[in-house]
PDB file of N, CA and C in Angstrom:
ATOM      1  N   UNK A   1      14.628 -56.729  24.052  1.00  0.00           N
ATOM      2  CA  UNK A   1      13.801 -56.543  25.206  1.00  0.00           C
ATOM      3  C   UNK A   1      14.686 -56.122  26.370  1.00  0.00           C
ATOM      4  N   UNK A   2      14.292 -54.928  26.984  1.00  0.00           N
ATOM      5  CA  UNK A   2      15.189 -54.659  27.923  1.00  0.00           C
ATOM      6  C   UNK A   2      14.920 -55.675  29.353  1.00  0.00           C
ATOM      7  N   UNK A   3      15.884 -55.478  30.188  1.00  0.00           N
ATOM      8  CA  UNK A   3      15.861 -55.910  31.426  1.00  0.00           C
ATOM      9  C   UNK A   3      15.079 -55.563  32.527  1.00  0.00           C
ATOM     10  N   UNK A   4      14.306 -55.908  33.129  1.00  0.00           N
ATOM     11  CA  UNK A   4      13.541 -56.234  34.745  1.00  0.00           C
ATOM     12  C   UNK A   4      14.397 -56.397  35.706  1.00  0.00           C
ATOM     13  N   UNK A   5      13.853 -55.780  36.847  1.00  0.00           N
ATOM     14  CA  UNK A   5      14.042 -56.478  37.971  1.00  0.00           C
ATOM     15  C   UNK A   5      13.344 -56.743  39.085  1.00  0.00           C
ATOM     16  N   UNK A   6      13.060 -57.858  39.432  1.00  0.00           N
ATOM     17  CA  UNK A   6      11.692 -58.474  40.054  1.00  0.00           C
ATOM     18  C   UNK A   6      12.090 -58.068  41.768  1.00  0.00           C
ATOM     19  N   UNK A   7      11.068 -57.209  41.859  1.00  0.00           N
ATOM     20  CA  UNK A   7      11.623 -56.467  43.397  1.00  0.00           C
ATOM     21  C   UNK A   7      11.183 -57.053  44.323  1.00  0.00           C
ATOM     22  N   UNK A   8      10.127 -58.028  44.309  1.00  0.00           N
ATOM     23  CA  UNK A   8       9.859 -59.009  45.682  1.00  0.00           C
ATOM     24  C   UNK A   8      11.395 -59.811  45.773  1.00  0.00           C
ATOM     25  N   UNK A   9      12.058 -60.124  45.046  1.00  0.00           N
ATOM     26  CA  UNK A   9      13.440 -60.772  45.084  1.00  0.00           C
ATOM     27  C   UNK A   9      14.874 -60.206  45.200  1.00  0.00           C
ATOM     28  N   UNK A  10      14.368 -58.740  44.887  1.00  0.00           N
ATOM     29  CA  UNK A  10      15.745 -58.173  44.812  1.00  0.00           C
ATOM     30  C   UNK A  10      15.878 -57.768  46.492  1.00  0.00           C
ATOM     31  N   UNK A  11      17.126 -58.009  46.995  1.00  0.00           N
ATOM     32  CA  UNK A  11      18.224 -57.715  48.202  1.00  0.00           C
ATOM     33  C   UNK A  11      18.569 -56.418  47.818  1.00  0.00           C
ATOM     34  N   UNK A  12      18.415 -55.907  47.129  1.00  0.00           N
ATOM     35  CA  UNK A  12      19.283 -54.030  47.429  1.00  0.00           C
ATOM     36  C   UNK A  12      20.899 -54.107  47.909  1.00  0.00           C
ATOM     37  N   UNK A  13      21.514 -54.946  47.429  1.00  0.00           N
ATOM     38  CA  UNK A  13      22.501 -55.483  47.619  1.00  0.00           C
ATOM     39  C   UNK A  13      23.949 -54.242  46.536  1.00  0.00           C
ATOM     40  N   UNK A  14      22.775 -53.118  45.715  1.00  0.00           N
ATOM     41  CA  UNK A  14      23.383 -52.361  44.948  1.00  0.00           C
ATOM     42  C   UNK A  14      24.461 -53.131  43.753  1.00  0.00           C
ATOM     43  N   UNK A  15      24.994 -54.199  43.691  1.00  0.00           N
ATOM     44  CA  UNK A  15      25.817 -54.938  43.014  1.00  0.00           C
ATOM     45  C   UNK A  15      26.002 -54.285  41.517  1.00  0.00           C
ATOM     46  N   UNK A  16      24.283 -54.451  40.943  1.00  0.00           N
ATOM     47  CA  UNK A  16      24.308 -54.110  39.166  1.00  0.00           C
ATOM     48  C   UNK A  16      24.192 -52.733  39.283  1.00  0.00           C
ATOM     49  N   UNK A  17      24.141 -51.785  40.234  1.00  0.00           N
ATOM     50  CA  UNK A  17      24.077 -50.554  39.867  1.00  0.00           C
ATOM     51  C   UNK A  17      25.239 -49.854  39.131  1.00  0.00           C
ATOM     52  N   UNK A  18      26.348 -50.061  40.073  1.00  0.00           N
ATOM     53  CA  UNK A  18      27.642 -49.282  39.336  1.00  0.00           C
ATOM     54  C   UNK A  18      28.181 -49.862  37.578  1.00  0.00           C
ATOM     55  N   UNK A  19      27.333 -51.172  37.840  1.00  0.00           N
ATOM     56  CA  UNK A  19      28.313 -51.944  36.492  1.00  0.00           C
ATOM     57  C   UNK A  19      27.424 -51.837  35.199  1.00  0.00           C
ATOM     58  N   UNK A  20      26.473 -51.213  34.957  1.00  0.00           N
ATOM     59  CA  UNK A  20      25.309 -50.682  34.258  1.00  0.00           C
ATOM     60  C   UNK A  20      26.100 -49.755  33.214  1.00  0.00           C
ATOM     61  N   UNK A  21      26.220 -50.027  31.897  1.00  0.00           N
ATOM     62  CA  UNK A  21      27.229 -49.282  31.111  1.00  0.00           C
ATOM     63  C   UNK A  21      26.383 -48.293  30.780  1.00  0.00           C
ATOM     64  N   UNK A  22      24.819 -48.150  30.855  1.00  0.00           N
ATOM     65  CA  UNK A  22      23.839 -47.237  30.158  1.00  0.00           C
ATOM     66  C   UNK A  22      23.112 -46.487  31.525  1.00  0.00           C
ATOM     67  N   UNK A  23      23.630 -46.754  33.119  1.00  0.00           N
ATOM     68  CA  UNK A  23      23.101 -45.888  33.765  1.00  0.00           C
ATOM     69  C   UNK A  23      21.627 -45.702  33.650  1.00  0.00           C
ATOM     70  N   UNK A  24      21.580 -47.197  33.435  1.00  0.00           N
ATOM     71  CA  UNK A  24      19.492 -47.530  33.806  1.00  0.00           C
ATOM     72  C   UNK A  24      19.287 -47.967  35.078  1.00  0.00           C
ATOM     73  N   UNK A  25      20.412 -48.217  36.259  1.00  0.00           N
ATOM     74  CA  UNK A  25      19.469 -48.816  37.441  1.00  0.00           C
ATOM     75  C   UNK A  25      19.878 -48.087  37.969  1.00  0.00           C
ATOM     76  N   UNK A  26      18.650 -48.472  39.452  1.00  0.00           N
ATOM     77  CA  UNK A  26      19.016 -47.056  40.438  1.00  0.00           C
ATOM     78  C   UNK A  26      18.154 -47.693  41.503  1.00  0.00           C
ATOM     79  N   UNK A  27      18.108 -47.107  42.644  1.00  0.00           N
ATOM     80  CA  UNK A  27      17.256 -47.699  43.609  1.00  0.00           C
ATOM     81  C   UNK A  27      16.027 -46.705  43.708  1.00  0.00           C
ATOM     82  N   UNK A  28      14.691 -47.310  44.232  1.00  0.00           N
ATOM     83  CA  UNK A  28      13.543 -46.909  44.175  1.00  0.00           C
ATOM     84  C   UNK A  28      13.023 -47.991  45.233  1.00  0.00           C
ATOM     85  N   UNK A  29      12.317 -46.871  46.226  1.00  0.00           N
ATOM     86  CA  UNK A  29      11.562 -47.823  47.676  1.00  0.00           C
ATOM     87  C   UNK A  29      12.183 -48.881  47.717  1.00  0.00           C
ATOM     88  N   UNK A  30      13.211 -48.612  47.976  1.00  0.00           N
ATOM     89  CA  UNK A  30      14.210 -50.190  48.448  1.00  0.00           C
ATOM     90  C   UNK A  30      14.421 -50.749  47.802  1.00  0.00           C
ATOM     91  N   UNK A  31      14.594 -51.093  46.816  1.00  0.00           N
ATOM     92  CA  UNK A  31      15.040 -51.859  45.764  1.00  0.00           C
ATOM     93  C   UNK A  31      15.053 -51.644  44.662  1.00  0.00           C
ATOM     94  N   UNK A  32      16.318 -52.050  43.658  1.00  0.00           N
ATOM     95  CA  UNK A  32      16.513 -51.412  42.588  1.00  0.00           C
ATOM     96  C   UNK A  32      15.430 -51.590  40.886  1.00  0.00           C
ATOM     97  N   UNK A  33      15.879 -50.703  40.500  1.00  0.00           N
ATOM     98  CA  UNK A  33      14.853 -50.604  39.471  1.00  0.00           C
ATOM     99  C   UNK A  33      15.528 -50.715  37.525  1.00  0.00           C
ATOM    100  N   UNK A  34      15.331 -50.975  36.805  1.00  0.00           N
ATOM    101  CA  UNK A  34      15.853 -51.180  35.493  1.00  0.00           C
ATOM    102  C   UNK A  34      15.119 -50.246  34.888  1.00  0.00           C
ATOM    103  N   UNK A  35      15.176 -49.001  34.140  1.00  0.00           N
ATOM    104  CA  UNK A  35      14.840 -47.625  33.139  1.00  0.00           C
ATOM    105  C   UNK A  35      14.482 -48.092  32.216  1.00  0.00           C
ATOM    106  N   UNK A  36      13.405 -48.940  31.311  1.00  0.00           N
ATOM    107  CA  UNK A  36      13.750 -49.595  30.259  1.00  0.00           C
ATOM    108  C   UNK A  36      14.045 -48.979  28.891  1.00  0.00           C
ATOM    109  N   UNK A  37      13.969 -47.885  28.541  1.00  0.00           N
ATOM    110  CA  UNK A  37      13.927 -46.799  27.467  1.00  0.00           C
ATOM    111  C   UNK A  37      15.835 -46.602  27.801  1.00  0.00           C
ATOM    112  N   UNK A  38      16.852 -47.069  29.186  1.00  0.00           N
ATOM    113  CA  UNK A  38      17.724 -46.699  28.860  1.00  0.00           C
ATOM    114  C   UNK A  38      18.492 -48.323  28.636  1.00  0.00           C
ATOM    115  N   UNK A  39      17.987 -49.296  29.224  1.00  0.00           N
ATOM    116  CA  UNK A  39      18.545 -50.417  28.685  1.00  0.00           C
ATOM    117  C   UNK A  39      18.788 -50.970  27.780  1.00  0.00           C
ATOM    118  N   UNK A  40      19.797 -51.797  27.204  1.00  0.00           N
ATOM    119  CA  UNK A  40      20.358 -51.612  26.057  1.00  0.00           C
ATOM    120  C   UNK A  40      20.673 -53.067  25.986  1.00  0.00           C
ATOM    121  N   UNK A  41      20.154 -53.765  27.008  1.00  0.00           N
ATOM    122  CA  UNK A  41      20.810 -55.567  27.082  1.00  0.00           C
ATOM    123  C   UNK A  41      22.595 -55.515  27.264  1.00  0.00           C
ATOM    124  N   UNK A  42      22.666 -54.403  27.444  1.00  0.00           N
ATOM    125  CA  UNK A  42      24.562 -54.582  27.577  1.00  0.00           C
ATOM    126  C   UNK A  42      25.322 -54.807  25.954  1.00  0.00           C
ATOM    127  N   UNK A  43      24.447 -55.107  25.194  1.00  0.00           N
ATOM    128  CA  UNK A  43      24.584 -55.128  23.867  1.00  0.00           C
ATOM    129  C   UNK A  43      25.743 -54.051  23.197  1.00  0.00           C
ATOM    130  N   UNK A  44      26.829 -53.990  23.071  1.00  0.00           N
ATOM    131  CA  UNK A  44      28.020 -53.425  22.264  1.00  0.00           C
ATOM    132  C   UNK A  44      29.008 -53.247  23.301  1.00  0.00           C
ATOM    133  N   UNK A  45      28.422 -53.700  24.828  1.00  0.00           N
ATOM    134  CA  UNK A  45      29.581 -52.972  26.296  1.00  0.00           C
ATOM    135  C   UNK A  45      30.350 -54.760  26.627  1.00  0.00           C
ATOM    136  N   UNK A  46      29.272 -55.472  26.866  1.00  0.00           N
ATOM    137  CA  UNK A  46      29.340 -56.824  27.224  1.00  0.00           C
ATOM    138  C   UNK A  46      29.179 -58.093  26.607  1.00  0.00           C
ATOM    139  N   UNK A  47      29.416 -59.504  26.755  1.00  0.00           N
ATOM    140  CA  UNK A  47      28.392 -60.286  25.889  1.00  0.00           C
ATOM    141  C   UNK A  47      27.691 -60.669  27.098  1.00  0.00           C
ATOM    142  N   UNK A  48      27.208 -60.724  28.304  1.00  0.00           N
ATOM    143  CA  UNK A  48      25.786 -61.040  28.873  1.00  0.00           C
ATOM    144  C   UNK A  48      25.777 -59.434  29.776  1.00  0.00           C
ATOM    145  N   UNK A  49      24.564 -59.771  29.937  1.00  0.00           N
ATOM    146  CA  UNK A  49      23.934 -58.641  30.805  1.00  0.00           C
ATOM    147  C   UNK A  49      24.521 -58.553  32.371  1.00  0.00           C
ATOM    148  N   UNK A  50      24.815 -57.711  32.801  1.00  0.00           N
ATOM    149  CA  UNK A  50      25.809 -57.195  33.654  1.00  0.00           C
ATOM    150  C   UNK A  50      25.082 -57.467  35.036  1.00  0.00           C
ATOM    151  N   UNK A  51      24.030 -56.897  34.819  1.00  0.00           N
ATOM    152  CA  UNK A  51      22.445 -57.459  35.864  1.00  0.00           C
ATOM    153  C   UNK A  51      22.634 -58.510  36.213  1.00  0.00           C
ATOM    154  N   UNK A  52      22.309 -59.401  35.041  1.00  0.00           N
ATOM    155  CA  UNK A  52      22.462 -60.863  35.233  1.00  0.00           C
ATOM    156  C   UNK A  52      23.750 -60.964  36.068  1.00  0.00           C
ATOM    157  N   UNK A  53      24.781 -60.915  35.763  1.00  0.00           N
ATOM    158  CA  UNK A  53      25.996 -62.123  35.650  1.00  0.00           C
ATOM    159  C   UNK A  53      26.215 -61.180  37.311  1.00  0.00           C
ATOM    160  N   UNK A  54      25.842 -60.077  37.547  1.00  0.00           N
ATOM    161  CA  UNK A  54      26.256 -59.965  39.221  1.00  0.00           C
ATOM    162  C   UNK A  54      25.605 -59.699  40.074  1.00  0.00           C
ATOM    163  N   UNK A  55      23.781 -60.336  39.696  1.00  0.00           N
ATOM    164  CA  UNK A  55      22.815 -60.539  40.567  1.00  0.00           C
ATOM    165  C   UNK A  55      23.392 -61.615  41.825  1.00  0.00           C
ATOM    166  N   UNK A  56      23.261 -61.830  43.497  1.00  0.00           N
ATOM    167  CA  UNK A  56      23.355 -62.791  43.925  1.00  0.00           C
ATOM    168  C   UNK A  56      22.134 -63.683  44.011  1.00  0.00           C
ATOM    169  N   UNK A  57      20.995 -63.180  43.532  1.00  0.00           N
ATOM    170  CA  UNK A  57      19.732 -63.876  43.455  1.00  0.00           C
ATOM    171  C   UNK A  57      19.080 -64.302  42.044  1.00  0.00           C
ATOM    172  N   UNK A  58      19.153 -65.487  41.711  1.00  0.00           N
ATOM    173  CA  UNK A  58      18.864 -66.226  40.538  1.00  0.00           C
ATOM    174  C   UNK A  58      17.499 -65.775  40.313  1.00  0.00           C
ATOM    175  N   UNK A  59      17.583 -65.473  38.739  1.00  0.00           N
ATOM    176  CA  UNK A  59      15.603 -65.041  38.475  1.00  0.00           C
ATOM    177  C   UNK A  59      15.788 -63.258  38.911  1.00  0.00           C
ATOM    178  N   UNK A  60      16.339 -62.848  39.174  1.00  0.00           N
ATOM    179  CA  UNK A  60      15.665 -61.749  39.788  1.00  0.00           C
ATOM    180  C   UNK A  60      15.824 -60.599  38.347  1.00  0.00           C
ATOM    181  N   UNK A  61      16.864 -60.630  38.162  1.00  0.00           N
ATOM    182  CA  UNK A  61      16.970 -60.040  36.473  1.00  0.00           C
ATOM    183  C   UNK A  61      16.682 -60.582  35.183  1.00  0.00           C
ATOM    184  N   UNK A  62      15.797 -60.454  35.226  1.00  0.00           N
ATOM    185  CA  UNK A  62      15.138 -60.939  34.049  1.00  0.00           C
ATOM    186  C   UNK A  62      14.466 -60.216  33.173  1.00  0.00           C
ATOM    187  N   UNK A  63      14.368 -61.021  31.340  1.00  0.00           N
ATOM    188  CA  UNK A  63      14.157 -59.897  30.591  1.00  0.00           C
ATOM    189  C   UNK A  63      12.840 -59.602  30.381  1.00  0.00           C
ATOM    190  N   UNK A  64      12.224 -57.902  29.988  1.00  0.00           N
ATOM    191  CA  UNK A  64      11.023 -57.767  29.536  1.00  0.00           C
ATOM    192  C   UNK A  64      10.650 -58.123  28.560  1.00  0.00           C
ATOM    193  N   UNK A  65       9.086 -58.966  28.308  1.00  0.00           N
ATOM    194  CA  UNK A  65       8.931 -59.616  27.320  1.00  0.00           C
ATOM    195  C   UNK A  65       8.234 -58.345  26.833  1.00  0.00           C
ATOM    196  N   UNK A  66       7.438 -57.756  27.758  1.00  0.00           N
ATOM    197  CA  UNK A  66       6.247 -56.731  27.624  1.00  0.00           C
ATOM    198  C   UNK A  66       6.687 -55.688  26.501  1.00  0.00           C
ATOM    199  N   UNK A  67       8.342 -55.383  26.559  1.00  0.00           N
ATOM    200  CA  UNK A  67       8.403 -54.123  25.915  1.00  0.00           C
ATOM    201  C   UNK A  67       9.586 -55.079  24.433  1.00  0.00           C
ATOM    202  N   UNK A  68       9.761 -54.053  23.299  1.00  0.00           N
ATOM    203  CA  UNK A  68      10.056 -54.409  22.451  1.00  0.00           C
ATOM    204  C   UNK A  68      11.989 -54.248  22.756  1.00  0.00           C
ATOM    205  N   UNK A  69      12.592 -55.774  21.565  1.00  0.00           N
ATOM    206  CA  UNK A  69      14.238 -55.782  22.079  1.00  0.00           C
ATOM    207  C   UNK A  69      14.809 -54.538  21.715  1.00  0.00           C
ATOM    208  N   UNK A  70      15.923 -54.257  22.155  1.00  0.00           N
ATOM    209  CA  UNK A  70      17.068 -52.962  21.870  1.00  0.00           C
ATOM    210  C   UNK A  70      17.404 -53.022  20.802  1.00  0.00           C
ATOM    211  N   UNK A  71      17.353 -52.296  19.881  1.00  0.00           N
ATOM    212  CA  UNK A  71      17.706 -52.141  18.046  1.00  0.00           C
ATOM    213  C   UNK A  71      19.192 -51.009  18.121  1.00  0.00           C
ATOM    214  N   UNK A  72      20.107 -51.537  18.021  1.00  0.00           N
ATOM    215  CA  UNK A  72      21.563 -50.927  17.953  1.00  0.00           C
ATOM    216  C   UNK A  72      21.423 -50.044  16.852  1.00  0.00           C
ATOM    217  N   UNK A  73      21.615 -49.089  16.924  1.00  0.00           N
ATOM    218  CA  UNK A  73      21.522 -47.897  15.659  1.00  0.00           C
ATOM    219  C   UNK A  73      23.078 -48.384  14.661  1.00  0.00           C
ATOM    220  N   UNK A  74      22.613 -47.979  13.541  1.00  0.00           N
ATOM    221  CA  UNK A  74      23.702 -49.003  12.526  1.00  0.00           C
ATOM    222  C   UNK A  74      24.771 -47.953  12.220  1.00  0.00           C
TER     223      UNK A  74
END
């Protein structure tokens, strides 16, 4: 399941943009946004999500349940 980011919470603080190994976030009307077709869970770059670990706001990256998890091509 790729990553969210809950924009009533997000600061635009830019933090997870640069550290995004798949170049899914970006900013949109003020606050940033997660691509989910390019998210990848950080899965083969990191072991946690990059979102996560350099959000300064707890909750705000969080994962989509809505869409189906990232399947690593074998």
């Amino acid at each position: 399941m790729p990553f969210k980011i809950i924009a009533s919470q997000c600061t635009s603080c830019s933090a997870c943009e640069p550290l995004c190994p798949n170049v899914a976030i970006s900013e949109k009307a003020g606050s940033f946004v997660i691509e989910p077709a390019k998210c990848t869970e950080c899965i083969g770059y990191f072991d946690e999500p990059q979102c996560v670990a350099v959000c300064p706001v707890d909750n705000t990256c969080v994962v989509d349940r809505s869409l189906p998890r990232y399947q690593a091509s074998a």
